[in-house]
PDB file of N, CA and C in Angstrom:
ATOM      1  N   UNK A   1     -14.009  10.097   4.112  1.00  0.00           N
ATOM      2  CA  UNK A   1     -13.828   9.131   5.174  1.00  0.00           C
ATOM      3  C   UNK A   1     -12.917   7.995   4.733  1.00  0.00           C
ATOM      4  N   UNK A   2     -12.952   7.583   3.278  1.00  0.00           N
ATOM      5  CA  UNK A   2     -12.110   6.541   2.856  1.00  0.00           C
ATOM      6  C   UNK A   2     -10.508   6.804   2.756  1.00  0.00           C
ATOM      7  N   UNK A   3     -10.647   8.155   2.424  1.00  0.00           N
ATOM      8  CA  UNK A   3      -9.080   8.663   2.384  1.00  0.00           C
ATOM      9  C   UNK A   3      -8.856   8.505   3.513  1.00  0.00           C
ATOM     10  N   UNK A   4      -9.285   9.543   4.857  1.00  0.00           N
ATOM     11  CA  UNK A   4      -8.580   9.347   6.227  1.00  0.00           C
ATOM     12  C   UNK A   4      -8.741   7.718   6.326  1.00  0.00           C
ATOM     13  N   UNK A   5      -9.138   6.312   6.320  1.00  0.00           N
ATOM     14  CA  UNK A   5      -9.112   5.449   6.922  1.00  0.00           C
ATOM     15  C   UNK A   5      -7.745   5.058   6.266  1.00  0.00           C
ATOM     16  N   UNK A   6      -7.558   5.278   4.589  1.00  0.00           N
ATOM     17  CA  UNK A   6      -6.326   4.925   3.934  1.00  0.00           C
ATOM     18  C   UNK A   6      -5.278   5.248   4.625  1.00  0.00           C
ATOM     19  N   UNK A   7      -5.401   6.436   5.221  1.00  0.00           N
ATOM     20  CA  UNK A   7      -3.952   7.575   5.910  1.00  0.00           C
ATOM     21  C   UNK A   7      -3.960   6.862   6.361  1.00  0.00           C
ATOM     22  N   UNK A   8      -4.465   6.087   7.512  1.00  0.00           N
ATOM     23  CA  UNK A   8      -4.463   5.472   8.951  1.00  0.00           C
ATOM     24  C   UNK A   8      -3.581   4.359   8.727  1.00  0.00           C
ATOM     25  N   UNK A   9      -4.056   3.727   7.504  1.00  0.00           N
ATOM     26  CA  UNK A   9      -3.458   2.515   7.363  1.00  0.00           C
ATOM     27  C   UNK A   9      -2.412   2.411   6.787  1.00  0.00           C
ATOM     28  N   UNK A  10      -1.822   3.522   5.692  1.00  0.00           N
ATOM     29  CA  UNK A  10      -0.691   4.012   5.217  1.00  0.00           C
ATOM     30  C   UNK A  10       0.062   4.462   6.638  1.00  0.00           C
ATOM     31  N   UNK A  11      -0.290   4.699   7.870  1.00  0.00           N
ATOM     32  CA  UNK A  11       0.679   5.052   8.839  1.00  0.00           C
ATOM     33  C   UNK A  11       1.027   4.117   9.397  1.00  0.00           C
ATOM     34  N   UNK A  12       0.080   2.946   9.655  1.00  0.00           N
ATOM     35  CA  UNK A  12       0.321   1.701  10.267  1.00  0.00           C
ATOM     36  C   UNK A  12       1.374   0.964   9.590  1.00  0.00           C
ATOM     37  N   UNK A  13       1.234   0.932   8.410  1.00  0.00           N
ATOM     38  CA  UNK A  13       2.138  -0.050   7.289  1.00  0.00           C
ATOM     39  C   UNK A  13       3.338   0.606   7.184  1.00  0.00           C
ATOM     40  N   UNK A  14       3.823   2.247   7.040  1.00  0.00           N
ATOM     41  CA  UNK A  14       4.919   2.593   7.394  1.00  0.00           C
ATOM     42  C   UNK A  14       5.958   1.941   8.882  1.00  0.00           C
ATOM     43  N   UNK A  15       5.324   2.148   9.421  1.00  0.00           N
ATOM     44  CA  UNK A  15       5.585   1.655  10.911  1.00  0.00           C
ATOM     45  C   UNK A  15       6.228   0.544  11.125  1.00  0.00           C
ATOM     46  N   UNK A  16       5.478  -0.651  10.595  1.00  0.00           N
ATOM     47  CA  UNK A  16       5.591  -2.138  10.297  1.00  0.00           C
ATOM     48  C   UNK A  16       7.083  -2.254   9.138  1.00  0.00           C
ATOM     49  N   UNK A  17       6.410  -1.731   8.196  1.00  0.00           N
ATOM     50  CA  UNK A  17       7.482  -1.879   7.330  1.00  0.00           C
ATOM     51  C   UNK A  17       8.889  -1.370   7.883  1.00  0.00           C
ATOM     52  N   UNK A  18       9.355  -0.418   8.532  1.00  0.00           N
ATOM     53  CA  UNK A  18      10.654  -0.059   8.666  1.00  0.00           C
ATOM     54  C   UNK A  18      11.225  -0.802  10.035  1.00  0.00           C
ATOM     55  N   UNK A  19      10.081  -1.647  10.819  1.00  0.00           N
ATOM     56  CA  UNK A  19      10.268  -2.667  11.576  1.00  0.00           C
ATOM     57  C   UNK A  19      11.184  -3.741  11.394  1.00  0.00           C
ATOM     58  N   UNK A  20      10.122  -4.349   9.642  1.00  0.00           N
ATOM     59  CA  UNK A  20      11.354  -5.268   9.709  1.00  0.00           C
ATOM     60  C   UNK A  20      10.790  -5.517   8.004  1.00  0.00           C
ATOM     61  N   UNK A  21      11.930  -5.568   7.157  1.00  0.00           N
ATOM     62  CA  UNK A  21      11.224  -5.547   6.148  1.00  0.00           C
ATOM     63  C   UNK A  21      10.602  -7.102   5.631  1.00  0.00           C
ATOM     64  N   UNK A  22       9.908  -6.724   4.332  1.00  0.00           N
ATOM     65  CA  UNK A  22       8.957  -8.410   4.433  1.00  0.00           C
ATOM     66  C   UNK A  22       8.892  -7.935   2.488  1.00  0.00           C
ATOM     67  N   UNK A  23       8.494  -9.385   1.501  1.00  0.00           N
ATOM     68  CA  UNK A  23       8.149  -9.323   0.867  1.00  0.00           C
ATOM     69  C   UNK A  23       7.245  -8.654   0.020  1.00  0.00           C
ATOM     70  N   UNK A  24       7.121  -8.440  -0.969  1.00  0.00           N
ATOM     71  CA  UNK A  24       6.745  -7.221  -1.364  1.00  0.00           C
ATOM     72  C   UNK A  24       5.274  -8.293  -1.624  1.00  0.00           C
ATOM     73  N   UNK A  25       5.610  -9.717  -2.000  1.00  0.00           N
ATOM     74  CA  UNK A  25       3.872 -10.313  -1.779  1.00  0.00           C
ATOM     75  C   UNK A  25       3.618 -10.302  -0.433  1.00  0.00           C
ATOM     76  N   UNK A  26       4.522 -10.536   0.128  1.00  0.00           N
ATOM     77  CA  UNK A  26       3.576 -10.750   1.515  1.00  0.00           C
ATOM     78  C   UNK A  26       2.862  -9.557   1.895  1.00  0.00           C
ATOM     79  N   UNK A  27       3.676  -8.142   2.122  1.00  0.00           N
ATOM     80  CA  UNK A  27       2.765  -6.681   2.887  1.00  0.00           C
ATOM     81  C   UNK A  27       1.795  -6.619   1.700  1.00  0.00           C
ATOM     82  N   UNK A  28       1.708  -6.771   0.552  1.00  0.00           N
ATOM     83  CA  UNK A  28       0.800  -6.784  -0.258  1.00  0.00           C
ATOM     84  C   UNK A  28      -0.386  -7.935  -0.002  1.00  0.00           C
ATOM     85  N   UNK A  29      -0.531  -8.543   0.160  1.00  0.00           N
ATOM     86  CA  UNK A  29      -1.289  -9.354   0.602  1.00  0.00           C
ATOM     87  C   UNK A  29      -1.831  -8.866   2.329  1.00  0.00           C
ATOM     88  N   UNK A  30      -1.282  -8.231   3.460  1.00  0.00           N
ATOM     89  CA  UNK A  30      -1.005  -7.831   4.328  1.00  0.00           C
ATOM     90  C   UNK A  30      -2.471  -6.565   4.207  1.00  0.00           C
ATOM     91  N   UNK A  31      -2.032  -5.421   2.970  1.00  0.00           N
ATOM     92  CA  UNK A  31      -2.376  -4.252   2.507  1.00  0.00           C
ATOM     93  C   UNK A  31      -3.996  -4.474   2.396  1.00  0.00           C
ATOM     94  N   UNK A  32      -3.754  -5.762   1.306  1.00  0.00           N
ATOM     95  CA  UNK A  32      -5.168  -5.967   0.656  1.00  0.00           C
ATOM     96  C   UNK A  32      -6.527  -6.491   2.062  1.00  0.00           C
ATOM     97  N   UNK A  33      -5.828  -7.427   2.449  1.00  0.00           N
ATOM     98  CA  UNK A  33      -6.526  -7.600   4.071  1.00  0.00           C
ATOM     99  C   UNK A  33      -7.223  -6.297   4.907  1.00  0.00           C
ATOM    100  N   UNK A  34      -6.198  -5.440   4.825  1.00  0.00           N
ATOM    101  CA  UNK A  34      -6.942  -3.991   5.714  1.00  0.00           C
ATOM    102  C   UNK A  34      -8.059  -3.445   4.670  1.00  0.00           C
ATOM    103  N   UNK A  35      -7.842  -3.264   3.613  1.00  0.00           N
ATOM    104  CA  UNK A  35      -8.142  -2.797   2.318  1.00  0.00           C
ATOM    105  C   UNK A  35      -9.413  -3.451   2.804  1.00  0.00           C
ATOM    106  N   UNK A  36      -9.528  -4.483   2.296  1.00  0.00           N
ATOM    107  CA  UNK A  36     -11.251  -5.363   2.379  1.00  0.00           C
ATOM    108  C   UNK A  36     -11.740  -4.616   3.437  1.00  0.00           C
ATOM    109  N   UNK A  37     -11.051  -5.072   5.067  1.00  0.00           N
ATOM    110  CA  UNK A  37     -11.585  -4.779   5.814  1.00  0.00           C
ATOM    111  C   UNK A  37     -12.737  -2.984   6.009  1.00  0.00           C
ATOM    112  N   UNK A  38     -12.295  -2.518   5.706  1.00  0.00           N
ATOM    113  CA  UNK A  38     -12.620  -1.081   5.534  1.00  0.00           C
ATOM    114  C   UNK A  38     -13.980  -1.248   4.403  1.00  0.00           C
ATOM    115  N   UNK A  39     -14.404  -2.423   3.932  1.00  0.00           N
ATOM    116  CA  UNK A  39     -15.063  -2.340   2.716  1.00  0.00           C
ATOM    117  C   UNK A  39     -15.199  -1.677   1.547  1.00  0.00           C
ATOM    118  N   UNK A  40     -14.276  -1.543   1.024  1.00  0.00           N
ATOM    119  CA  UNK A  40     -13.399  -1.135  -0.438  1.00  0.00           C
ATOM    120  C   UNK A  40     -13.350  -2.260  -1.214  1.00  0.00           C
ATOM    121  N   UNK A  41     -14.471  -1.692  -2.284  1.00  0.00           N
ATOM    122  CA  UNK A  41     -14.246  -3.202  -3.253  1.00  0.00           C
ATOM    123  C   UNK A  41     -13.869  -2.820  -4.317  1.00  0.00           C
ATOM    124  N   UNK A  42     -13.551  -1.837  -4.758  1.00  0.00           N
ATOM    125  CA  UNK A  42     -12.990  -1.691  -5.922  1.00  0.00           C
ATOM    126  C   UNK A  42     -11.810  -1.128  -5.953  1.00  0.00           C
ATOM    127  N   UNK A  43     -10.549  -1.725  -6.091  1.00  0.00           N
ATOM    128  CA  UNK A  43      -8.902  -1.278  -5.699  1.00  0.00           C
ATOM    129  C   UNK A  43      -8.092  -1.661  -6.853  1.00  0.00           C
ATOM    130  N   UNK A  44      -6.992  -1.140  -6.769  1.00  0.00           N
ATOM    131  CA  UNK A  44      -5.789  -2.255  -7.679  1.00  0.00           C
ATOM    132  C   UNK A  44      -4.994  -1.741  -6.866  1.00  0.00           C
ATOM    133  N   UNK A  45      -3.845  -2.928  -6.495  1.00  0.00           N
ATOM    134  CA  UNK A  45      -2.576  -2.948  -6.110  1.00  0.00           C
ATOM    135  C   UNK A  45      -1.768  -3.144  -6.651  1.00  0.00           C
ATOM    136  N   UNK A  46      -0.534  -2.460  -7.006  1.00  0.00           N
ATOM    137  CA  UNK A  46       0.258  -2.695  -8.194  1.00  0.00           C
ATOM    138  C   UNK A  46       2.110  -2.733  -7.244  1.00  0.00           C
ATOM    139  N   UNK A  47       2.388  -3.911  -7.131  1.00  0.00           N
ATOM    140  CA  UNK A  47       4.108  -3.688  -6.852  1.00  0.00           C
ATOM    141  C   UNK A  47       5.184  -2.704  -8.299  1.00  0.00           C
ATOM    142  N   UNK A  48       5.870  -1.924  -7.777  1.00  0.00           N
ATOM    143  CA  UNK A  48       6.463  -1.332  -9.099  1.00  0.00           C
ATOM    144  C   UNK A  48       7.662  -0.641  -8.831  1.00  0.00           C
ATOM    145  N   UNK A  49       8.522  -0.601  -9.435  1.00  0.00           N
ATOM    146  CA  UNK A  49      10.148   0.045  -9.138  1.00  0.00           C
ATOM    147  C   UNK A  49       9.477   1.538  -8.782  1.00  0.00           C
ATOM    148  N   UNK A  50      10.662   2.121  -7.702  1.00  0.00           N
ATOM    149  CA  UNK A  50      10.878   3.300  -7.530  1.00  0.00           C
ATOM    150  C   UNK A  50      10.383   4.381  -8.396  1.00  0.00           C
ATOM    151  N   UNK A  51      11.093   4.124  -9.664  1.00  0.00           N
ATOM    152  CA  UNK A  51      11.183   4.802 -11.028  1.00  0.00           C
ATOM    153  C   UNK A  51       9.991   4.835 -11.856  1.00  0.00           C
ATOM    154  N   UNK A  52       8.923   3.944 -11.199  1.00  0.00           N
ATOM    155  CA  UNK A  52       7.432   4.055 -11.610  1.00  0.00           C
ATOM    156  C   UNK A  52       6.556   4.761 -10.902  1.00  0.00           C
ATOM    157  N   UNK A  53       6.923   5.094  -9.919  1.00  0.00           N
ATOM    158  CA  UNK A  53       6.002   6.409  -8.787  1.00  0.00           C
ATOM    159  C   UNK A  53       5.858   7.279  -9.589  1.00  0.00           C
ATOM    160  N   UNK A  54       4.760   7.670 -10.095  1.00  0.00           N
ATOM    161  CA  UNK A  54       4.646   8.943 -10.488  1.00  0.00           C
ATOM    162  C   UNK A  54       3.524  10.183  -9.801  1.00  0.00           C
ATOM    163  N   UNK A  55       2.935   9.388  -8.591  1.00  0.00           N
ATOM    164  CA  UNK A  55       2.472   9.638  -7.315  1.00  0.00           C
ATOM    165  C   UNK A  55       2.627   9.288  -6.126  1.00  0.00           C
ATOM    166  N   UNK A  56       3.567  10.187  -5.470  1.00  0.00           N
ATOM    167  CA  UNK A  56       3.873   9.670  -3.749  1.00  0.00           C
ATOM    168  C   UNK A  56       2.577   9.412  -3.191  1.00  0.00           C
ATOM    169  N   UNK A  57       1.659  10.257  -2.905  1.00  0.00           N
ATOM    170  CA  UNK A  57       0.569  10.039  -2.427  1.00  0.00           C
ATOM    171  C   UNK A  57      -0.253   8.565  -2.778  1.00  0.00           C
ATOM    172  N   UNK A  58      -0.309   7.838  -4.060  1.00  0.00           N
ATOM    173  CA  UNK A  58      -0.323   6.911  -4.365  1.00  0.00           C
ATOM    174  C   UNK A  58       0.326   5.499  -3.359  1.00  0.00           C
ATOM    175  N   UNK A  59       1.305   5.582  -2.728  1.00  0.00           N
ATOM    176  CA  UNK A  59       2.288   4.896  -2.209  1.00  0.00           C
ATOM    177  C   UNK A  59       1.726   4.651  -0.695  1.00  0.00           C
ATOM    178  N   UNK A  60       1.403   2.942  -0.774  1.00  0.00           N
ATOM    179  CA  UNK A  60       1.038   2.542   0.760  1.00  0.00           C
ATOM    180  C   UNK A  60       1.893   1.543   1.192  1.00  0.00           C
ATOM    181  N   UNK A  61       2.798   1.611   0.558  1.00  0.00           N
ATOM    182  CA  UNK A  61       4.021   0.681   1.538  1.00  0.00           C
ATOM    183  C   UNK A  61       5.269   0.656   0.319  1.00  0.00           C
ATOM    184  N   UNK A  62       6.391   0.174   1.308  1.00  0.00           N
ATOM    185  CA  UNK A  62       7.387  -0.092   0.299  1.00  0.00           C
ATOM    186  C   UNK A  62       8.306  -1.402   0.870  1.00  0.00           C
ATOM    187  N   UNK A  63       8.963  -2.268  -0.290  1.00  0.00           N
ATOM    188  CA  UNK A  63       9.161  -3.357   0.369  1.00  0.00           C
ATOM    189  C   UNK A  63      10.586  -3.278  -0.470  1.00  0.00           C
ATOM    190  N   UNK A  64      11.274  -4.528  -0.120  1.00  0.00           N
ATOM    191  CA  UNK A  64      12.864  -5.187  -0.965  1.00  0.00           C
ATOM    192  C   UNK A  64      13.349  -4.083  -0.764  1.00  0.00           C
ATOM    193  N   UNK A  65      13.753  -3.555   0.979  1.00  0.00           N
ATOM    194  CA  UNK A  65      14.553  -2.634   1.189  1.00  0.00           C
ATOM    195  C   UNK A  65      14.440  -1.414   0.092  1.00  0.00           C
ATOM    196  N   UNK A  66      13.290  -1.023   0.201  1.00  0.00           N
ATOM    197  CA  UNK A  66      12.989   0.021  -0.251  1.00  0.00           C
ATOM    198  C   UNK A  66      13.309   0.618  -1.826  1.00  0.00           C
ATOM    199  N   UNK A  67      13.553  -0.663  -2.647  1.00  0.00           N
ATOM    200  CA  UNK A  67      13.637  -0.693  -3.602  1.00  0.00           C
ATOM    201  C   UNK A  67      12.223  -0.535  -4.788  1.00  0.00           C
ATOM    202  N   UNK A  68      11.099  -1.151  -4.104  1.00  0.00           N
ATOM    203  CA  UNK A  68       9.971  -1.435  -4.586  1.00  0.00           C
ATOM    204  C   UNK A  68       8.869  -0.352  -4.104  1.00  0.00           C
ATOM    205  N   UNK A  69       7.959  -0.260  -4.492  1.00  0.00           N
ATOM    206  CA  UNK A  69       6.764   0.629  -3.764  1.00  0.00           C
ATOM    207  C   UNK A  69       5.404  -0.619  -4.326  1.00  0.00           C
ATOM    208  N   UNK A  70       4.540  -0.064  -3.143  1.00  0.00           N
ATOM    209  CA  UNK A  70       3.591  -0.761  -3.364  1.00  0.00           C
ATOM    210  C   UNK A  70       2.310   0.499  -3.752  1.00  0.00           C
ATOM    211  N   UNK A  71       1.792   0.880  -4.552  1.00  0.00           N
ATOM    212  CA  UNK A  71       0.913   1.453  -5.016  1.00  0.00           C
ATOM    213  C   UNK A  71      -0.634   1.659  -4.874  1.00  0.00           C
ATOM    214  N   UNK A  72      -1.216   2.339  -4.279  1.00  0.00           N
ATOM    215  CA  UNK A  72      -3.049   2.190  -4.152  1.00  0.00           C
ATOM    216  C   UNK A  72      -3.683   2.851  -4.969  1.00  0.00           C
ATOM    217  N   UNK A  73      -4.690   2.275  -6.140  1.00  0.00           N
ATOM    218  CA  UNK A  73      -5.460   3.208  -6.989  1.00  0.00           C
ATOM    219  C   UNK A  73      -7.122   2.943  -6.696  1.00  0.00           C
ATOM    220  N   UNK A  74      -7.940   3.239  -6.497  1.00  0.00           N
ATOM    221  CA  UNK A  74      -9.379   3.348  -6.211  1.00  0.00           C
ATOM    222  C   UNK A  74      -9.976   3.180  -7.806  1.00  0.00           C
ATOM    223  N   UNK A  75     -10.237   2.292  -8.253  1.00  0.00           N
ATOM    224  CA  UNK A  75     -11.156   2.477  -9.383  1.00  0.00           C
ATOM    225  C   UNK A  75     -12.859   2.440  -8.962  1.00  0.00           C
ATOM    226  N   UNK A  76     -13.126   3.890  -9.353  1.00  0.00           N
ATOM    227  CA  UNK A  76     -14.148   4.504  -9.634  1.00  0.00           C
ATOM    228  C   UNK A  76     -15.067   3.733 -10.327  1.00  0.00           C
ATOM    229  N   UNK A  77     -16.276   3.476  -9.846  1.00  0.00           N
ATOM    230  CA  UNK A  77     -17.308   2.436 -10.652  1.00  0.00           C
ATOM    231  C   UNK A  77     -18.163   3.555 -11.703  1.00  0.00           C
TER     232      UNK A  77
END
């Protein structure tokens, strides 16, 4: 259920983002907001060059004209 709510919100933030682009703090800050909301307390968000993806699936937004990716990892308690 947490994955599909992620998809959801990984589709929303695609959407937005190619709208109009925005800081890579700001949709990050943006990200983390939905994130809570959903009650997910254990996350890391990591901004990181292109060249650091080493999981697309990982990837919930991208910002600085698509230079940057913004990253979602679930740490497991």
């Amino acid at each position: 259920m947490k994955r599909f709510a992620l998809a959801i919100i990984c589709c929303a933030l695609t959407t937005s983002v190619l709208a109009a682009p925005k800081s890579c703090e700001e949709l990050k800050a943006e990200i983390e907001a939905k994130i809570q909301a959903n009650n997910v307390s254990s996350y890391t968000l990591e901004i990181v060059t292109n060249d650091e993806v080493h999981d697309q699936n990982m990837v919930v937004g991208s910002c600085e004209n698509g230079t940057k990716k913004i990253i979602y990892q679930k740490n497991d308690r």
